[in-house]
PDB file of N, CA and C in Angstrom:
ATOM      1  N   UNK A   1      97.767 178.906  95.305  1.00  0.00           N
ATOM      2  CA  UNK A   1      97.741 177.617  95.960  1.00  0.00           C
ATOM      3  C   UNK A   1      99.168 177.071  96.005  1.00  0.00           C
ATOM      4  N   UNK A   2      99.492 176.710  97.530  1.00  0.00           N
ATOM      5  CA  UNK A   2     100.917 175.977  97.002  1.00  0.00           C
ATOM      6  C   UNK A   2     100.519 174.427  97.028  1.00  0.00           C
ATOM      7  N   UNK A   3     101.380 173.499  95.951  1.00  0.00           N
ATOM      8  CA  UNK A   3     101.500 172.290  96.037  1.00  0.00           C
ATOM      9  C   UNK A   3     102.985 171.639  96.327  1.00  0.00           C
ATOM     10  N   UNK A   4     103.491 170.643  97.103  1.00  0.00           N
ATOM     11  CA  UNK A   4     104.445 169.915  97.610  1.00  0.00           C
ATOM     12  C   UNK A   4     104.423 168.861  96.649  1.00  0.00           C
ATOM     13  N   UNK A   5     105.731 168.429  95.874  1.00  0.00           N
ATOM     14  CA  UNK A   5     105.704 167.391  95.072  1.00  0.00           C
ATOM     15  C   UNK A   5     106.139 166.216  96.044  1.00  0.00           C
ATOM     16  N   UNK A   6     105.045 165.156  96.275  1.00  0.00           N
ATOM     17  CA  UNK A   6     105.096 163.952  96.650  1.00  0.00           C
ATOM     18  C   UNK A   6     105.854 163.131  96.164  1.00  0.00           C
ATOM     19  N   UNK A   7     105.753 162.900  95.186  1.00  0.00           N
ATOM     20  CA  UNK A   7     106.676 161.406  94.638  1.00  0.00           C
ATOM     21  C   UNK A   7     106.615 161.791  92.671  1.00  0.00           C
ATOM     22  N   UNK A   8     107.549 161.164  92.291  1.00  0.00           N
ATOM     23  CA  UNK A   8     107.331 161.099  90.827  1.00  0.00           C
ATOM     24  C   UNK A   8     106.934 159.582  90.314  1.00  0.00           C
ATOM     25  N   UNK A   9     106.229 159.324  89.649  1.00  0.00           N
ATOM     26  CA  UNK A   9     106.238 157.886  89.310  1.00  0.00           C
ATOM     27  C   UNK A   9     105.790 157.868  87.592  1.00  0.00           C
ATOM     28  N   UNK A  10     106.727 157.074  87.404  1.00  0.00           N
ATOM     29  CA  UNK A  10     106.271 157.114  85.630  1.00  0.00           C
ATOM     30  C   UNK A  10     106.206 158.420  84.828  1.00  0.00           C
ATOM     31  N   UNK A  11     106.573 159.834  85.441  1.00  0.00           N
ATOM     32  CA  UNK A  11     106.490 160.630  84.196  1.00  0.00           C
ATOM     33  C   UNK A  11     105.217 161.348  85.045  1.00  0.00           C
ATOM     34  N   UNK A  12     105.200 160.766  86.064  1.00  0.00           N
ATOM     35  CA  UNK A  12     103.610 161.101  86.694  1.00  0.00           C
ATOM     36  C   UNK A  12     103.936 161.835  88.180  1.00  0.00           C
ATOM     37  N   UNK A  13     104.121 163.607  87.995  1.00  0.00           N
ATOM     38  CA  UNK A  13     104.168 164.448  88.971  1.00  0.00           C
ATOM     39  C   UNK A  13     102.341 164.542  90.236  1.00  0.00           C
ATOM     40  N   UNK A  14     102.717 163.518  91.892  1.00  0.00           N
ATOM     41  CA  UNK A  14     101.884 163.245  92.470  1.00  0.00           C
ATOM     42  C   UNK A  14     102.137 164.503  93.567  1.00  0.00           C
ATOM     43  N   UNK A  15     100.985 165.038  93.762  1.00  0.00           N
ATOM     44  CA  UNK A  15     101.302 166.769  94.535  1.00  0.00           C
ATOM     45  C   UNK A  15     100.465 166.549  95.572  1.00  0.00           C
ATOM     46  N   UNK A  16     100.800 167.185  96.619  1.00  0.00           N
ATOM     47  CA  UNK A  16     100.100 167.085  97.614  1.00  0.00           C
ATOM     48  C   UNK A  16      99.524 168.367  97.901  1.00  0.00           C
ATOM     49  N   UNK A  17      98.273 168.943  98.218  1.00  0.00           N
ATOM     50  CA  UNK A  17      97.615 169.745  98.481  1.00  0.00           C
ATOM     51  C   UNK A  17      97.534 170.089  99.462  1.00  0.00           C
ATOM     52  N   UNK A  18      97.335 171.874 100.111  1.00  0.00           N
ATOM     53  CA  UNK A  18      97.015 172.081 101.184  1.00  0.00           C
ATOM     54  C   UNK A  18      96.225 171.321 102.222  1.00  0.00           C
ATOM     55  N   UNK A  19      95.171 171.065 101.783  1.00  0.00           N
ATOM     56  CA  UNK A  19      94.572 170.021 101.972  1.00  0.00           C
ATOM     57  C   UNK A  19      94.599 168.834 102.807  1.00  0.00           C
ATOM     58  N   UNK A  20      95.869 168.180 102.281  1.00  0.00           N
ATOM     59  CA  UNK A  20      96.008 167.093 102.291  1.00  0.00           C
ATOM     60  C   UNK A  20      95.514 166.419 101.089  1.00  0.00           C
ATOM     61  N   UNK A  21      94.719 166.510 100.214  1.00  0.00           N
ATOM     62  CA  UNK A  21      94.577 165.570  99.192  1.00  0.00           C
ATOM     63  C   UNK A  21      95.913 165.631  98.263  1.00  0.00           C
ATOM     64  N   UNK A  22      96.026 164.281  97.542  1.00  0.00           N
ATOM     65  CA  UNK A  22      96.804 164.090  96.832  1.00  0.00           C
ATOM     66  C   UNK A  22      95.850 164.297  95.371  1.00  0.00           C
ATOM     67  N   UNK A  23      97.028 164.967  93.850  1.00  0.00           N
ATOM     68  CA  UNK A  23      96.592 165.372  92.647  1.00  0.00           C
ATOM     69  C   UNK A  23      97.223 164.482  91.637  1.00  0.00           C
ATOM     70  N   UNK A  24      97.360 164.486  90.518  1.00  0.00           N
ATOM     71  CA  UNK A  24      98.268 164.207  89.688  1.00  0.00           C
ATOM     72  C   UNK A  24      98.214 165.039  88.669  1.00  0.00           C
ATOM     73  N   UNK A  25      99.922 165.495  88.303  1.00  0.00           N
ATOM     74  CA  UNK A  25      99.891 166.153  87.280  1.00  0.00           C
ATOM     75  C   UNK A  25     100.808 165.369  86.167  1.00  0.00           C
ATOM     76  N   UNK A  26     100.658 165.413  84.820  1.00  0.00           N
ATOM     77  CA  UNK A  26     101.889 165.436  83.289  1.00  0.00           C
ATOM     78  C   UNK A  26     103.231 165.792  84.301  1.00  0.00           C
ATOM     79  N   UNK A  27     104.078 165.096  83.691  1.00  0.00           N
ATOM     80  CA  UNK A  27     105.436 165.458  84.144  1.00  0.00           C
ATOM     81  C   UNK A  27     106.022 166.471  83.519  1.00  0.00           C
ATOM     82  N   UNK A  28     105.225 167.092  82.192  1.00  0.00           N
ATOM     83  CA  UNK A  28     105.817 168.363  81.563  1.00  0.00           C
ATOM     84  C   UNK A  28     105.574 169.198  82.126  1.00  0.00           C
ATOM     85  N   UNK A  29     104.217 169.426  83.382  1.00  0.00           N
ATOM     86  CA  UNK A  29     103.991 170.385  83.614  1.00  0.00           C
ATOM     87  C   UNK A  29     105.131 170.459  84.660  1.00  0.00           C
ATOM     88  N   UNK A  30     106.123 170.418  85.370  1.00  0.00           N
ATOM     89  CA  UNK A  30     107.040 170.298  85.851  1.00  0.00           C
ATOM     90  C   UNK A  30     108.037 169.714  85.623  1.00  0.00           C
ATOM     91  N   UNK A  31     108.965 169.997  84.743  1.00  0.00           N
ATOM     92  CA  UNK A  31     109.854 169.424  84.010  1.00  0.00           C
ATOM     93  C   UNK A  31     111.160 169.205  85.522  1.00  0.00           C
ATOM     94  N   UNK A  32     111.049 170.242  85.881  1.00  0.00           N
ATOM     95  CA  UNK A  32     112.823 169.990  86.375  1.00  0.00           C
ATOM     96  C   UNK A  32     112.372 169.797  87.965  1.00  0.00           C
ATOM     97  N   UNK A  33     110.839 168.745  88.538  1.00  0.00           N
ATOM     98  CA  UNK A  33     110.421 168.868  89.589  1.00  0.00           C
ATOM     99  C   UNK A  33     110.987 167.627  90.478  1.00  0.00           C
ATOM    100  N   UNK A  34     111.317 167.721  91.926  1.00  0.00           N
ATOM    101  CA  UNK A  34     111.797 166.323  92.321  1.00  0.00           C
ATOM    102  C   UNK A  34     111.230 166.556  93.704  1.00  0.00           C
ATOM    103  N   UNK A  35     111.221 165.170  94.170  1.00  0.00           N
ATOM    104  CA  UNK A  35     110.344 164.745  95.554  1.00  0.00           C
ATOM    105  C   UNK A  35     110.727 165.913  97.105  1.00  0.00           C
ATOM    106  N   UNK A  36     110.152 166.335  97.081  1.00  0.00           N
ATOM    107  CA  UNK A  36     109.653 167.639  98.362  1.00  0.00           C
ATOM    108  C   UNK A  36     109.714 168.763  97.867  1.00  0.00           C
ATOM    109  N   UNK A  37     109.710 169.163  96.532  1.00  0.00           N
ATOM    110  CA  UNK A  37     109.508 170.580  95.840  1.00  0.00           C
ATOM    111  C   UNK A  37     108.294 171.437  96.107  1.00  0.00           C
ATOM    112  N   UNK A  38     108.280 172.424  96.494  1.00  0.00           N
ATOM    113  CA  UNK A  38     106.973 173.536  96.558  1.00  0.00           C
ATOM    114  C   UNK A  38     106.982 174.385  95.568  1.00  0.00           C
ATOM    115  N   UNK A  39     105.698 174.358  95.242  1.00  0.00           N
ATOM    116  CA  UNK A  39     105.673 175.341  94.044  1.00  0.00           C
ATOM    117  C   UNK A  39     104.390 176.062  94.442  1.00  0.00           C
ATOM    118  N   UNK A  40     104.235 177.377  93.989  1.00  0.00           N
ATOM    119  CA  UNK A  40     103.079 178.148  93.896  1.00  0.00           C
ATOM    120  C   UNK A  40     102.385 178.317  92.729  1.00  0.00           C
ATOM    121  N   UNK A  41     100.987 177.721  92.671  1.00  0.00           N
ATOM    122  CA  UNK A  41     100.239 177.637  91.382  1.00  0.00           C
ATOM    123  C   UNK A  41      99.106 179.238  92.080  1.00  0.00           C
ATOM    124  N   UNK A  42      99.357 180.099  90.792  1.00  0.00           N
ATOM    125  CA  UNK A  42      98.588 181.623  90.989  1.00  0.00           C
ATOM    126  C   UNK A  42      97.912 181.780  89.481  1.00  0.00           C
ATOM    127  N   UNK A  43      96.458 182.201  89.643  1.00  0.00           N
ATOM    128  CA  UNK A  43      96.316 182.514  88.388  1.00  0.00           C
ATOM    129  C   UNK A  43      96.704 184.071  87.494  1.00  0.00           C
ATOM    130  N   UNK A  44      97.125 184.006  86.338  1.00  0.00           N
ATOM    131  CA  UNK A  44      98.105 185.858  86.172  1.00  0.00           C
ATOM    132  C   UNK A  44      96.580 186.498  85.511  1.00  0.00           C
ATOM    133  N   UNK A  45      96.117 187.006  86.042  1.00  0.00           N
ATOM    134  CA  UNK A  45      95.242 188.181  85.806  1.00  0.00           C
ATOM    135  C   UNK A  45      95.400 189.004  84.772  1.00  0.00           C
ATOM    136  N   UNK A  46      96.498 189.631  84.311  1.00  0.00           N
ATOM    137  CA  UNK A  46      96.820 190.364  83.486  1.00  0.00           C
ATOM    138  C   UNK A  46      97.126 189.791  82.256  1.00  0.00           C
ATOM    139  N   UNK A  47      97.496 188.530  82.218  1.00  0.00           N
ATOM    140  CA  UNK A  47      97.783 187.680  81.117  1.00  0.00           C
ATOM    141  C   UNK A  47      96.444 186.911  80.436  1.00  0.00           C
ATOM    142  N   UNK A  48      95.655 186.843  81.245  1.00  0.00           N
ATOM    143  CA  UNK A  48      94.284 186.729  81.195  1.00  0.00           C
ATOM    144  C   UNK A  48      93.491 187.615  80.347  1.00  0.00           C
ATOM    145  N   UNK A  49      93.689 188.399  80.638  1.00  0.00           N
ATOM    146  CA  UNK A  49      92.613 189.558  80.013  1.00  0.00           C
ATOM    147  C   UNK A  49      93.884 190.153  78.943  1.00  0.00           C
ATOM    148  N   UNK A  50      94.976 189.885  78.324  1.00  0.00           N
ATOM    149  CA  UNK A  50      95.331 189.927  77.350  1.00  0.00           C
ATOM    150  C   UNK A  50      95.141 189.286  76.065  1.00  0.00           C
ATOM    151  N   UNK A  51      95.266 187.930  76.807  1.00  0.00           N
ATOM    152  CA  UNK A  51      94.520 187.053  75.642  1.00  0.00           C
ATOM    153  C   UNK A  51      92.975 186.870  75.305  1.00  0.00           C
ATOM    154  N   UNK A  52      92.093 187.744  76.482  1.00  0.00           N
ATOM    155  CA  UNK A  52      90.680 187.770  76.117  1.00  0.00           C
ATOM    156  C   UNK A  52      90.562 188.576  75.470  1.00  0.00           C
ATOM    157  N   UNK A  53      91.451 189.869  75.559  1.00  0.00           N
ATOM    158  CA  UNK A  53      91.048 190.868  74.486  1.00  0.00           C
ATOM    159  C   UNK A  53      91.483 190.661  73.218  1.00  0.00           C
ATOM    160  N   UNK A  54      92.649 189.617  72.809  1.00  0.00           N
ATOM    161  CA  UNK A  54      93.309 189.108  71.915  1.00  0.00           C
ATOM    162  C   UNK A  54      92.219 188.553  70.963  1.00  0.00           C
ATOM    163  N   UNK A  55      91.468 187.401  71.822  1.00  0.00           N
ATOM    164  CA  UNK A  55      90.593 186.743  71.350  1.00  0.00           C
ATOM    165  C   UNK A  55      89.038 187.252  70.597  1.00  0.00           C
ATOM    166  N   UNK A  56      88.922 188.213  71.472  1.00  0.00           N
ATOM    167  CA  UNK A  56      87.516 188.767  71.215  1.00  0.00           C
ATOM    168  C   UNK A  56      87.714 189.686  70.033  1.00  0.00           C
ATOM    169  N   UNK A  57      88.992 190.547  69.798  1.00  0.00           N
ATOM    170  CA  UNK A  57      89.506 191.210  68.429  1.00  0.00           C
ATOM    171  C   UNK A  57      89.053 189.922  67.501  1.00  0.00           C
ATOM    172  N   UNK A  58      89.666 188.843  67.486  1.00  0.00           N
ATOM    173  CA  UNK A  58      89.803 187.952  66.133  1.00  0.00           C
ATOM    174  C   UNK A  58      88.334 187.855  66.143  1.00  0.00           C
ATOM    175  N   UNK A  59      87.401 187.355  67.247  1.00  0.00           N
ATOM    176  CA  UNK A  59      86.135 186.908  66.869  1.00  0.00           C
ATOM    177  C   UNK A  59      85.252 188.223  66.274  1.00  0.00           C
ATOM    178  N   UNK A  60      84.970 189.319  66.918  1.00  0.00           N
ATOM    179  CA  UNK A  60      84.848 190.405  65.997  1.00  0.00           C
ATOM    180  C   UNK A  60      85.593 190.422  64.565  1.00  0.00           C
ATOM    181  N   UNK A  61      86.384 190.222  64.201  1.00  0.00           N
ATOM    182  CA  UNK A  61      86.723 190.345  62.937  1.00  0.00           C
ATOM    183  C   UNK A  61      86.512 189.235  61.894  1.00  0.00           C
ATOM    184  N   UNK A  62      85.919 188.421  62.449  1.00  0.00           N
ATOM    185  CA  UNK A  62      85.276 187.038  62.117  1.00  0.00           C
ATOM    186  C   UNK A  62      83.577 186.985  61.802  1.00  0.00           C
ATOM    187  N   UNK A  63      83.155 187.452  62.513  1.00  0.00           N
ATOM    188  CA  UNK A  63      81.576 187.651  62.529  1.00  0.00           C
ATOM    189  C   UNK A  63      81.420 189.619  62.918  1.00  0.00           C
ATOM    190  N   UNK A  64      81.744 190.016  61.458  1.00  0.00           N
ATOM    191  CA  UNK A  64      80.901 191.351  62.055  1.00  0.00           C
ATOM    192  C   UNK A  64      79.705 191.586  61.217  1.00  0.00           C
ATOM    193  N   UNK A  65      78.635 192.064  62.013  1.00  0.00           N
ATOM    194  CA  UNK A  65      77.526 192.367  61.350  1.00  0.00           C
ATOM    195  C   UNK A  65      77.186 193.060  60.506  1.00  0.00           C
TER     196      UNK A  65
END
């Protein structure tokens, strides 16, 4: 998804959506972001299923039967 940074206000990153709808994000989540920035939000697949397999190790080793 790409989002267009609209405006900053207060610490408060306002994005505009393909769409057209407007979002709001934390200003951490874009630290170094300023008014007409595009960014591409992608989800990482591979980083995903690293930490699921990460996770599911600890819970197996937590509850084994």
């Amino acid at each position: 998804m790409i989002i267009t940074i609209d405006r900053i206000e207060n610490n408060i990153i306002v994005a505009e959506l393909p769409d057209g709808q407007f979002i709001d994000f934390p200003g951490k989540l874009f630290p170094d972001a300023n008014e007409g920035d595009v960014y591409t939000i992608k989800k990482d697949v591979a980083e995903t299923d690293i930490r699921r397999k990460r996770i599911n190790e600890k819970m197996n080793k937590l509850f084994v039967d």
